[in-house]
PDB file of N, CA and C in Angstrom:
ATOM      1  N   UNK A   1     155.662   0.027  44.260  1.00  0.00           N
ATOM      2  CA  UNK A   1     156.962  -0.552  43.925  1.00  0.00           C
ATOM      3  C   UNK A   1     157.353  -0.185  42.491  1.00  0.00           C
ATOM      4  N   UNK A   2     158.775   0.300  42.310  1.00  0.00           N
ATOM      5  CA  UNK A   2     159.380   0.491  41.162  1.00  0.00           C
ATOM      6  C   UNK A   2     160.116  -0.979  40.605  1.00  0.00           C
ATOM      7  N   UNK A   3     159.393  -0.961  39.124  1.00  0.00           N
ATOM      8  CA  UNK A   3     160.675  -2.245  38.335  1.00  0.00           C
ATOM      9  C   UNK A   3     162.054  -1.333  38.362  1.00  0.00           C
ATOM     10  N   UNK A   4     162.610  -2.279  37.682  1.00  0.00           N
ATOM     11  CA  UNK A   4     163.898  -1.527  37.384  1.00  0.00           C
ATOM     12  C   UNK A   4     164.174  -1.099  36.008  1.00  0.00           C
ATOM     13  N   UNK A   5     165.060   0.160  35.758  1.00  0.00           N
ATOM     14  CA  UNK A   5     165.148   0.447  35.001  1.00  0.00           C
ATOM     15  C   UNK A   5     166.776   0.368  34.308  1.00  0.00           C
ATOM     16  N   UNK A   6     166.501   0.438  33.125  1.00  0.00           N
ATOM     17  CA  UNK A   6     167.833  -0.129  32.252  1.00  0.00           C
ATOM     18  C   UNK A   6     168.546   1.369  32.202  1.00  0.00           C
ATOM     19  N   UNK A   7     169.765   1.216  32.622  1.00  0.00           N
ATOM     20  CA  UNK A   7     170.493   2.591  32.207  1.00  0.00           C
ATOM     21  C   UNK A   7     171.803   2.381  30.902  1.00  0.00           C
ATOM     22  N   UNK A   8     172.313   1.539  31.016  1.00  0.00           N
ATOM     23  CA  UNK A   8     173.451   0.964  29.966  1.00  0.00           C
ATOM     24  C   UNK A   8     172.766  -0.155  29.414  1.00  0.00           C
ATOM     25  N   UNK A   9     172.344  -0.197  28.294  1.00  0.00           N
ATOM     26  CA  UNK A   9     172.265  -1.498  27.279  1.00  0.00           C
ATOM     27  C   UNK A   9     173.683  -1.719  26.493  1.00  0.00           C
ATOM     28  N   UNK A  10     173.893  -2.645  25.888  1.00  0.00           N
ATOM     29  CA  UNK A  10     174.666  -3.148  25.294  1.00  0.00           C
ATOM     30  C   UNK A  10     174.459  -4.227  24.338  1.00  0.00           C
ATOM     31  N   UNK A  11     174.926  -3.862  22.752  1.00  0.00           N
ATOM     32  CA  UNK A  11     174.493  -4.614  22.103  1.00  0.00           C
ATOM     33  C   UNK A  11     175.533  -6.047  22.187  1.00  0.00           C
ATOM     34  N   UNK A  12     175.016  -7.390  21.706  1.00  0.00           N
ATOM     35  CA  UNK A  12     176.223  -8.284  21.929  1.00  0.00           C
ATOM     36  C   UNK A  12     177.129  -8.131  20.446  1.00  0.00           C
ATOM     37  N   UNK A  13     178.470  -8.821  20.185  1.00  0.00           N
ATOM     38  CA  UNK A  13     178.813  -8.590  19.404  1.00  0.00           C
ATOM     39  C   UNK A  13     179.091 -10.088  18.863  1.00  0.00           C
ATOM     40  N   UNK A  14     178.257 -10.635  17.787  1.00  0.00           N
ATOM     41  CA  UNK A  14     178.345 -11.039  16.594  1.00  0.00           C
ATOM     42  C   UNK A  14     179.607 -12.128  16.391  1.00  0.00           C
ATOM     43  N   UNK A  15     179.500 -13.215  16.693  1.00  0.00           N
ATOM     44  CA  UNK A  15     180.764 -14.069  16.814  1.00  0.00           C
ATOM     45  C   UNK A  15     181.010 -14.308  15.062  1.00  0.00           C
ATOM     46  N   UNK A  16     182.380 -13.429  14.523  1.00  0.00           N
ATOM     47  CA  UNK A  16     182.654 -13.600  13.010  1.00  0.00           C
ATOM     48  C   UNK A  16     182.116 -15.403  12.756  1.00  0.00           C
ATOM     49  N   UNK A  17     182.538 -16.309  13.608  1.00  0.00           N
ATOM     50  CA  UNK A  17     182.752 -17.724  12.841  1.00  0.00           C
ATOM     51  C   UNK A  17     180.339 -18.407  12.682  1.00  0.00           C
ATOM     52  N   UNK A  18     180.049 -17.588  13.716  1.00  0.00           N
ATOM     53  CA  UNK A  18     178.558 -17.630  13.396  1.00  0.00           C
ATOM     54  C   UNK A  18     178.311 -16.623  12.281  1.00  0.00           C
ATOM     55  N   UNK A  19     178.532 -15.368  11.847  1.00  0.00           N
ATOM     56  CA  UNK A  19     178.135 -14.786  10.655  1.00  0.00           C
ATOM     57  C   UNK A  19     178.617 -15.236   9.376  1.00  0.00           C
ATOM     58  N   UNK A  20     179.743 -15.838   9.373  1.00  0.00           N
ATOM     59  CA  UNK A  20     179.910 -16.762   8.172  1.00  0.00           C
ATOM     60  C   UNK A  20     179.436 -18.149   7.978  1.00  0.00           C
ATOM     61  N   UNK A  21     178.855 -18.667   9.009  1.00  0.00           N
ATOM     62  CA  UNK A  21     178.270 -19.589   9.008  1.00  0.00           C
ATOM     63  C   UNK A  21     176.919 -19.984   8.750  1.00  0.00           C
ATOM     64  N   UNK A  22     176.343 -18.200   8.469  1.00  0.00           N
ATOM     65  CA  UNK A  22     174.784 -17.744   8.513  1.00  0.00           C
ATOM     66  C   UNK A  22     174.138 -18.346  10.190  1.00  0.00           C
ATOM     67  N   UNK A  23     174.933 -18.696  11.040  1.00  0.00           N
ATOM     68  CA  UNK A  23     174.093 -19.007  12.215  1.00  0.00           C
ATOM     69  C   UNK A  23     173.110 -17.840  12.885  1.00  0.00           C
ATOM     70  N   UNK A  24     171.966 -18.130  12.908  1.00  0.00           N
ATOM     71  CA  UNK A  24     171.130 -16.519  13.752  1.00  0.00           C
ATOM     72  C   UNK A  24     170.355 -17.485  14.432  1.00  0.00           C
ATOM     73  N   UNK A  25     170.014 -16.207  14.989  1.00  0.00           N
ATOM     74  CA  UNK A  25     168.665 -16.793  16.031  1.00  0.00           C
ATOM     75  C   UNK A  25     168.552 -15.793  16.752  1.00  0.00           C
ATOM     76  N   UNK A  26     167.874 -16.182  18.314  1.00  0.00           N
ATOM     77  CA  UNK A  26     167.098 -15.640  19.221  1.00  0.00           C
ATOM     78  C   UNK A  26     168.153 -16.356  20.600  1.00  0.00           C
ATOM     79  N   UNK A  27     168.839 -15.212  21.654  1.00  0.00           N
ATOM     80  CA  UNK A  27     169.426 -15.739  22.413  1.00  0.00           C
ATOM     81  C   UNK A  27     168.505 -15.194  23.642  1.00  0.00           C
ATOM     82  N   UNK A  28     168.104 -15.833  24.769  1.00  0.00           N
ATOM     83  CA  UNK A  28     167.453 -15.299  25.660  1.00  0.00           C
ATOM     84  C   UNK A  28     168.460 -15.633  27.521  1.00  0.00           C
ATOM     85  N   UNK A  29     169.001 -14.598  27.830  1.00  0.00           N
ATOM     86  CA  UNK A  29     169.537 -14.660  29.114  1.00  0.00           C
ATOM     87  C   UNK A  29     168.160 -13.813  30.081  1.00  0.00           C
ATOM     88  N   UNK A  30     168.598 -15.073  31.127  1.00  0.00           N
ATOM     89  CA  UNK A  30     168.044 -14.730  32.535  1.00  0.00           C
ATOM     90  C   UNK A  30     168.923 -14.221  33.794  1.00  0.00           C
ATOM     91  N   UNK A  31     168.419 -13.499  34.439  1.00  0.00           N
ATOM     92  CA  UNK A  31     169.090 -13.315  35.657  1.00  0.00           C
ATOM     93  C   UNK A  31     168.698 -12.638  36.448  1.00  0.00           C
ATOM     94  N   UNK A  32     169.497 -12.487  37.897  1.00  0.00           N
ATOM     95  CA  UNK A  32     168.593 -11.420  38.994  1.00  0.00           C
ATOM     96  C   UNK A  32     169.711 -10.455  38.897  1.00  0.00           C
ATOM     97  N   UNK A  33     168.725  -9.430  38.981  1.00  0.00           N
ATOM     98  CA  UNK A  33     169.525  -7.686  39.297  1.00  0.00           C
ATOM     99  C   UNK A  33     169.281  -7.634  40.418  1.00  0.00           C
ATOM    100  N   UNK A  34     170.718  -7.034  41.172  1.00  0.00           N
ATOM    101  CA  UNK A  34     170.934  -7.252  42.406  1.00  0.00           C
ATOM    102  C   UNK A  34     170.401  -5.780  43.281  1.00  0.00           C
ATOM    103  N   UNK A  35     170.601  -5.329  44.475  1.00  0.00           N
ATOM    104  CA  UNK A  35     170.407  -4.432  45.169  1.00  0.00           C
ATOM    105  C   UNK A  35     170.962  -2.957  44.516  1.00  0.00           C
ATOM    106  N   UNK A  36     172.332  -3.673  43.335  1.00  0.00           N
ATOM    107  CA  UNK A  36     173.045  -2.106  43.314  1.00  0.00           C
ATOM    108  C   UNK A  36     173.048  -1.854  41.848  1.00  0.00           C
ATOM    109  N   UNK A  37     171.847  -3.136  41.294  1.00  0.00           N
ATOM    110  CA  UNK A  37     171.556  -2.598  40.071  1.00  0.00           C
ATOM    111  C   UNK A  37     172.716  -3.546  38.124  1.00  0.00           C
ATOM    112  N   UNK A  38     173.498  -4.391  39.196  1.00  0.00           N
ATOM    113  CA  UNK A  38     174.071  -5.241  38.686  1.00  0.00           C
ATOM    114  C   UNK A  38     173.592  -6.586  38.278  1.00  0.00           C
ATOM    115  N   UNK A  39     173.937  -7.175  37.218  1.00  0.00           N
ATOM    116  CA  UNK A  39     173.093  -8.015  36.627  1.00  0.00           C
ATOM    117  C   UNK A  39     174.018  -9.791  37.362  1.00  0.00           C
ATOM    118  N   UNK A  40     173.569 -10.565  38.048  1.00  0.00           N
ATOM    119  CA  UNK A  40     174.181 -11.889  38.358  1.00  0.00           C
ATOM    120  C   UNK A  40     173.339 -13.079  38.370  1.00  0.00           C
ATOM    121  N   UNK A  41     174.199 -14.005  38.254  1.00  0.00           N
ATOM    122  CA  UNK A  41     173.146 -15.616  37.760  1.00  0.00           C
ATOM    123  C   UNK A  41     172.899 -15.442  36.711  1.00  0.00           C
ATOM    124  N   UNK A  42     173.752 -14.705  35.868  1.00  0.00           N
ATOM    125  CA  UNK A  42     172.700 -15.082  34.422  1.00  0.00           C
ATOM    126  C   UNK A  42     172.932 -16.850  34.032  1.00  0.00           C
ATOM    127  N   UNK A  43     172.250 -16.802  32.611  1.00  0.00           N
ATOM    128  CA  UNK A  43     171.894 -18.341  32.286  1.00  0.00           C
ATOM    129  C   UNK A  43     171.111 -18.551  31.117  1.00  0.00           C
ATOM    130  N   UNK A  44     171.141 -19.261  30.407  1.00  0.00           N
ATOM    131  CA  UNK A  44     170.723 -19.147  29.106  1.00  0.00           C
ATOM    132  C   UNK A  44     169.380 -19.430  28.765  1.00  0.00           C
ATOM    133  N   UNK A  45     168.518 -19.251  28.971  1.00  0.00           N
ATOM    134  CA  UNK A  45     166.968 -20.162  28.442  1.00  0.00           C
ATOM    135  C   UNK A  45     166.848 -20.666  27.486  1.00  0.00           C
ATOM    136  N   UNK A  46     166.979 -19.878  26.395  1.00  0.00           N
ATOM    137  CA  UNK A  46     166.877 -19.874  25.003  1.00  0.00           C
ATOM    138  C   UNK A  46     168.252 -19.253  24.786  1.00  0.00           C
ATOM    139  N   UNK A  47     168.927 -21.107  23.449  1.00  0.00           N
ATOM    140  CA  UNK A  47     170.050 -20.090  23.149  1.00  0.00           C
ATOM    141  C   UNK A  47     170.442 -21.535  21.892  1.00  0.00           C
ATOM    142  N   UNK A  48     171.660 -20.538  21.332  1.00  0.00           N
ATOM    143  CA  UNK A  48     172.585 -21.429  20.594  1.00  0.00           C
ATOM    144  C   UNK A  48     174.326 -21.490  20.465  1.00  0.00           C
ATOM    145  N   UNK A  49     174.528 -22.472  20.661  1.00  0.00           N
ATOM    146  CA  UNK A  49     175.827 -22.986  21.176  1.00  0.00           C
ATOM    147  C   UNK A  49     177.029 -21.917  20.918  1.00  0.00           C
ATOM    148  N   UNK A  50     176.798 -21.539  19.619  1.00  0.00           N
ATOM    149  CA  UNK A  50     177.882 -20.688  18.928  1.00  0.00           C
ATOM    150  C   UNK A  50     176.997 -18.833  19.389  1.00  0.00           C
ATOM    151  N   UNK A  51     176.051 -18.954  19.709  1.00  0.00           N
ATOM    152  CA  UNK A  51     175.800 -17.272  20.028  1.00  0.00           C
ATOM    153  C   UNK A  51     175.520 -16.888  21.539  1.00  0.00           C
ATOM    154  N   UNK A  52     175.837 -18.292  22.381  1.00  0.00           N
ATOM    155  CA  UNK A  52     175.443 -18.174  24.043  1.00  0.00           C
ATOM    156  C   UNK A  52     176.170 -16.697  24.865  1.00  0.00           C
ATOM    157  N   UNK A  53     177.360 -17.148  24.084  1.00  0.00           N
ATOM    158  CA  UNK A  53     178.258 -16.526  24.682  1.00  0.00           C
ATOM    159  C   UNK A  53     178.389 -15.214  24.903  1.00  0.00           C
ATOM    160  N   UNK A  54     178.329 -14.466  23.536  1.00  0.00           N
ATOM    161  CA  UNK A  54     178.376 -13.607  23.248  1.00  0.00           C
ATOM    162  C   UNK A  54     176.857 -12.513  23.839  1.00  0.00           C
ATOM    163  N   UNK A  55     175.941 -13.204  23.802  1.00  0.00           N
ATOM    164  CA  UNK A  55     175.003 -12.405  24.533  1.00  0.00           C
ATOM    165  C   UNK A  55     174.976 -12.780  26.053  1.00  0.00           C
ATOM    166  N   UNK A  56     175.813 -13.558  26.706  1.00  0.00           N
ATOM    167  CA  UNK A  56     175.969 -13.764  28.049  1.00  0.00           C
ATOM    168  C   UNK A  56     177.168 -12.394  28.237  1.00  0.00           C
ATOM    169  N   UNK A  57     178.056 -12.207  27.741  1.00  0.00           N
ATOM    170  CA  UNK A  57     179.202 -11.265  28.041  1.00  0.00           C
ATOM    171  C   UNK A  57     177.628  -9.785  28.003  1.00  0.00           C
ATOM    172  N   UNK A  58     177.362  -9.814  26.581  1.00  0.00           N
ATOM    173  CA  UNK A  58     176.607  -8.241  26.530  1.00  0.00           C
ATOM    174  C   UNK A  58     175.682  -8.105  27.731  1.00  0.00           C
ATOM    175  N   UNK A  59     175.034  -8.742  28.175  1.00  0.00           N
ATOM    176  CA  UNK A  59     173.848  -9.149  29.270  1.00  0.00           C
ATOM    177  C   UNK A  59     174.359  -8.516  30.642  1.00  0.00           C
ATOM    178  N   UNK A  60     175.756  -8.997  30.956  1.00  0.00           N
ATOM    179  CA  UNK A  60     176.431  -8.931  31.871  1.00  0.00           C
ATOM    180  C   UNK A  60     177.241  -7.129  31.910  1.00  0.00           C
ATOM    181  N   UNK A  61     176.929  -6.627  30.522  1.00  0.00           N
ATOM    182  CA  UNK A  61     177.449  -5.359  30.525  1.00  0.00           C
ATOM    183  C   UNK A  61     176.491  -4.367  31.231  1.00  0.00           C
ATOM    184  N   UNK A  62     175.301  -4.742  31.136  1.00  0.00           N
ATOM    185  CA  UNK A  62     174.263  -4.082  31.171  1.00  0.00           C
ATOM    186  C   UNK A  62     174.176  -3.575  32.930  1.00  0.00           C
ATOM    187  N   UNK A  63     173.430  -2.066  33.025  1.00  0.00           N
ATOM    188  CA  UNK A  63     173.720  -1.659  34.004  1.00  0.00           C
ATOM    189  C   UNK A  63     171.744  -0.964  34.661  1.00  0.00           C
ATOM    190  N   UNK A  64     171.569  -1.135  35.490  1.00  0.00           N
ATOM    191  CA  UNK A  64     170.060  -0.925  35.803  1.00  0.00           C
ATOM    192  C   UNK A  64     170.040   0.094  37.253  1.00  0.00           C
ATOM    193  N   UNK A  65     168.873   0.874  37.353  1.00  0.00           N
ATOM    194  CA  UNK A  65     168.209   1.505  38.402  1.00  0.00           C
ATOM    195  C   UNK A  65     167.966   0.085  38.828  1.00  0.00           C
ATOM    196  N   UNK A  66     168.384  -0.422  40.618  1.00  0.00           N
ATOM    197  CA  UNK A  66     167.761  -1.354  41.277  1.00  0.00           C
ATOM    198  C   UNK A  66     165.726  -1.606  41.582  1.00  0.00           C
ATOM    199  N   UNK A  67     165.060  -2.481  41.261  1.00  0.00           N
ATOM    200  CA  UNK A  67     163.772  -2.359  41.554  1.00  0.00           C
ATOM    201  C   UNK A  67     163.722  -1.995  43.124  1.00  0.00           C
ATOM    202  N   UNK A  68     162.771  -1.061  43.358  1.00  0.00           N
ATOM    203  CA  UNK A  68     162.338  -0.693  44.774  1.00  0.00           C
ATOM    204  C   UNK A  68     161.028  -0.703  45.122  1.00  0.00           C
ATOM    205  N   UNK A  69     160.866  -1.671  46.322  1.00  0.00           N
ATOM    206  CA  UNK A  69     159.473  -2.153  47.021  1.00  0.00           C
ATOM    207  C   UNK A  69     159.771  -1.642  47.990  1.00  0.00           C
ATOM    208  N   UNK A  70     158.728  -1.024  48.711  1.00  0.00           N
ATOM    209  CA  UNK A  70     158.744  -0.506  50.610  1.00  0.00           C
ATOM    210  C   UNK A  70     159.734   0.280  50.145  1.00  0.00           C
ATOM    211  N   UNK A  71     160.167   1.467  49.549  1.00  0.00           N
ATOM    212  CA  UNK A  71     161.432   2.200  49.937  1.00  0.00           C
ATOM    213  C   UNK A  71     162.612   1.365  50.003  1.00  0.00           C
ATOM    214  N   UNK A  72     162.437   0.414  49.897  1.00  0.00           N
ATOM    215  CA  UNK A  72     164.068  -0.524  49.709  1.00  0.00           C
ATOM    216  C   UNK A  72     164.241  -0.958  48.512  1.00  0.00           C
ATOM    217  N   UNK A  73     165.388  -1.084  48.023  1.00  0.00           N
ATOM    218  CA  UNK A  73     166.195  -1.782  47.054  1.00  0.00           C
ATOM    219  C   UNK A  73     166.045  -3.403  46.728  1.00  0.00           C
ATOM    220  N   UNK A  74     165.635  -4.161  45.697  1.00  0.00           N
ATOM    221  CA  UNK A  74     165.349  -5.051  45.787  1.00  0.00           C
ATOM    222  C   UNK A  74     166.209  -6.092  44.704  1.00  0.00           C
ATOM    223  N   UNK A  75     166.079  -7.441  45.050  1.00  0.00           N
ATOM    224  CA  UNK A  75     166.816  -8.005  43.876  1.00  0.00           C
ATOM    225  C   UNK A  75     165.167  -8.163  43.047  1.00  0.00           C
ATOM    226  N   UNK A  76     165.717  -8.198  41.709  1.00  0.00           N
ATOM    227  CA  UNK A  76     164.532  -8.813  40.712  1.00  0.00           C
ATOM    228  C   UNK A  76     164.938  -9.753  39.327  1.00  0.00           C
ATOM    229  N   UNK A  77     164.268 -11.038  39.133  1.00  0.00           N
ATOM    230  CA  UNK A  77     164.420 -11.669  38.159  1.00  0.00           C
ATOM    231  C   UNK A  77     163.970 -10.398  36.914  1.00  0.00           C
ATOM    232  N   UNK A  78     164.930 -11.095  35.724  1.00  0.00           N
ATOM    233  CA  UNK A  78     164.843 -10.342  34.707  1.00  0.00           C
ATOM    234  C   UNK A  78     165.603 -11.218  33.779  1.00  0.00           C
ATOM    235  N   UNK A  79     164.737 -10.953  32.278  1.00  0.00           N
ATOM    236  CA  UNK A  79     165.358 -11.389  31.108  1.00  0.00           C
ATOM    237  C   UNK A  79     165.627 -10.108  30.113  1.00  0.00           C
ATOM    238  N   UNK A  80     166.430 -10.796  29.077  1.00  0.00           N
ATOM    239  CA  UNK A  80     166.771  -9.531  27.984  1.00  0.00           C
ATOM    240  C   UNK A  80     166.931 -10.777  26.388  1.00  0.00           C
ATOM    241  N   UNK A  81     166.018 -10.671  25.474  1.00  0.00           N
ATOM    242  CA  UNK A  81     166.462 -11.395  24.613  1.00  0.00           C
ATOM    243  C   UNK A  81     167.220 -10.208  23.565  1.00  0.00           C
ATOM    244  N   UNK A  82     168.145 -11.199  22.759  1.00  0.00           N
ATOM    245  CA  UNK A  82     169.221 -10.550  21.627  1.00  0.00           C
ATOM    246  C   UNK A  82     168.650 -11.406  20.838  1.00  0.00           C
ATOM    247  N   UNK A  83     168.435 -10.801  19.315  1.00  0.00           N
ATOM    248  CA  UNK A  83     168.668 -11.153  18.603  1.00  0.00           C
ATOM    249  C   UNK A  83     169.712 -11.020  17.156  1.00  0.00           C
ATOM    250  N   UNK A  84     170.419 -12.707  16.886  1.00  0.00           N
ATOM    251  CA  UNK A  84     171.547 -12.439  15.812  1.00  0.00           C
ATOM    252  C   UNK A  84     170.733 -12.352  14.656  1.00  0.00           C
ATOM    253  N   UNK A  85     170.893 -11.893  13.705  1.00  0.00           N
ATOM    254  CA  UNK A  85     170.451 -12.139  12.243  1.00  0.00           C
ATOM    255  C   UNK A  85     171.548 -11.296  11.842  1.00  0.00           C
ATOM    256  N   UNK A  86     171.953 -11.805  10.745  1.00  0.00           N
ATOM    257  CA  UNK A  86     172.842 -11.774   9.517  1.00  0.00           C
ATOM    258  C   UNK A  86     172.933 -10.108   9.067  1.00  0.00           C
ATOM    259  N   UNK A  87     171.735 -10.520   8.597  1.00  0.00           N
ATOM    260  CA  UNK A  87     171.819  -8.816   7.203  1.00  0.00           C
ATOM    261  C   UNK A  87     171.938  -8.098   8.468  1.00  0.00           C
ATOM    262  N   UNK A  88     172.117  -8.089   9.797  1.00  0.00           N
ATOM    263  CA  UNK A  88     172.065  -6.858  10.818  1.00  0.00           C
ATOM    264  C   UNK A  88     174.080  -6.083  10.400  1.00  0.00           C
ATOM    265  N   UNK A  89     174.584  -7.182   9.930  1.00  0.00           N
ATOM    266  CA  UNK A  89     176.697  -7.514  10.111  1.00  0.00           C
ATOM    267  C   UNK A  89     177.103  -6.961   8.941  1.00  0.00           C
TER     268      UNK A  89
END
């Protein structure tokens, strides 16, 4: 069986009213990649109020080779953490 592989990453983009606010952290979305390699259900595990968002939109950009078991196409849980920090802006 093949995992899946990431073909489009996407970085998230930086909500101005959190970089002036010095807000950072660690945002962690979950979700299943579907049969055609599309990311759905995401959901936040780890997150913060003012940066959820923004790595839920990038998460959702993201584009994957579907995992394949038996020669078929499979859905698979998957996470992607972002991290905000400041001096990155």
């Amino acid at each position: 069986s093949n995992p899946p592989k990431i073909i489009t990453a996407v970085a998230p983009i930086y909500p101005k009213i959190a970089v002036m606010t010095g807000i950072e952290g660690l945002v962690v979305i979950e979700f299943i990649i579907d049969e055609n390699g599309l990311p759905t259900r995401l959901t936040v595990i780890k997150g913060h109020p003012m940066l959820n968002q923004a790595a839920l939109d990038a998460a959702n950009q993201y584009r994957f080779l579907p995992a394949v078991q038996n020669d078929k196409k499979v859905k698979v849980r998957w996470n992607i953490p972002f991290k905000f920090l400041s001096q990155m802006y």
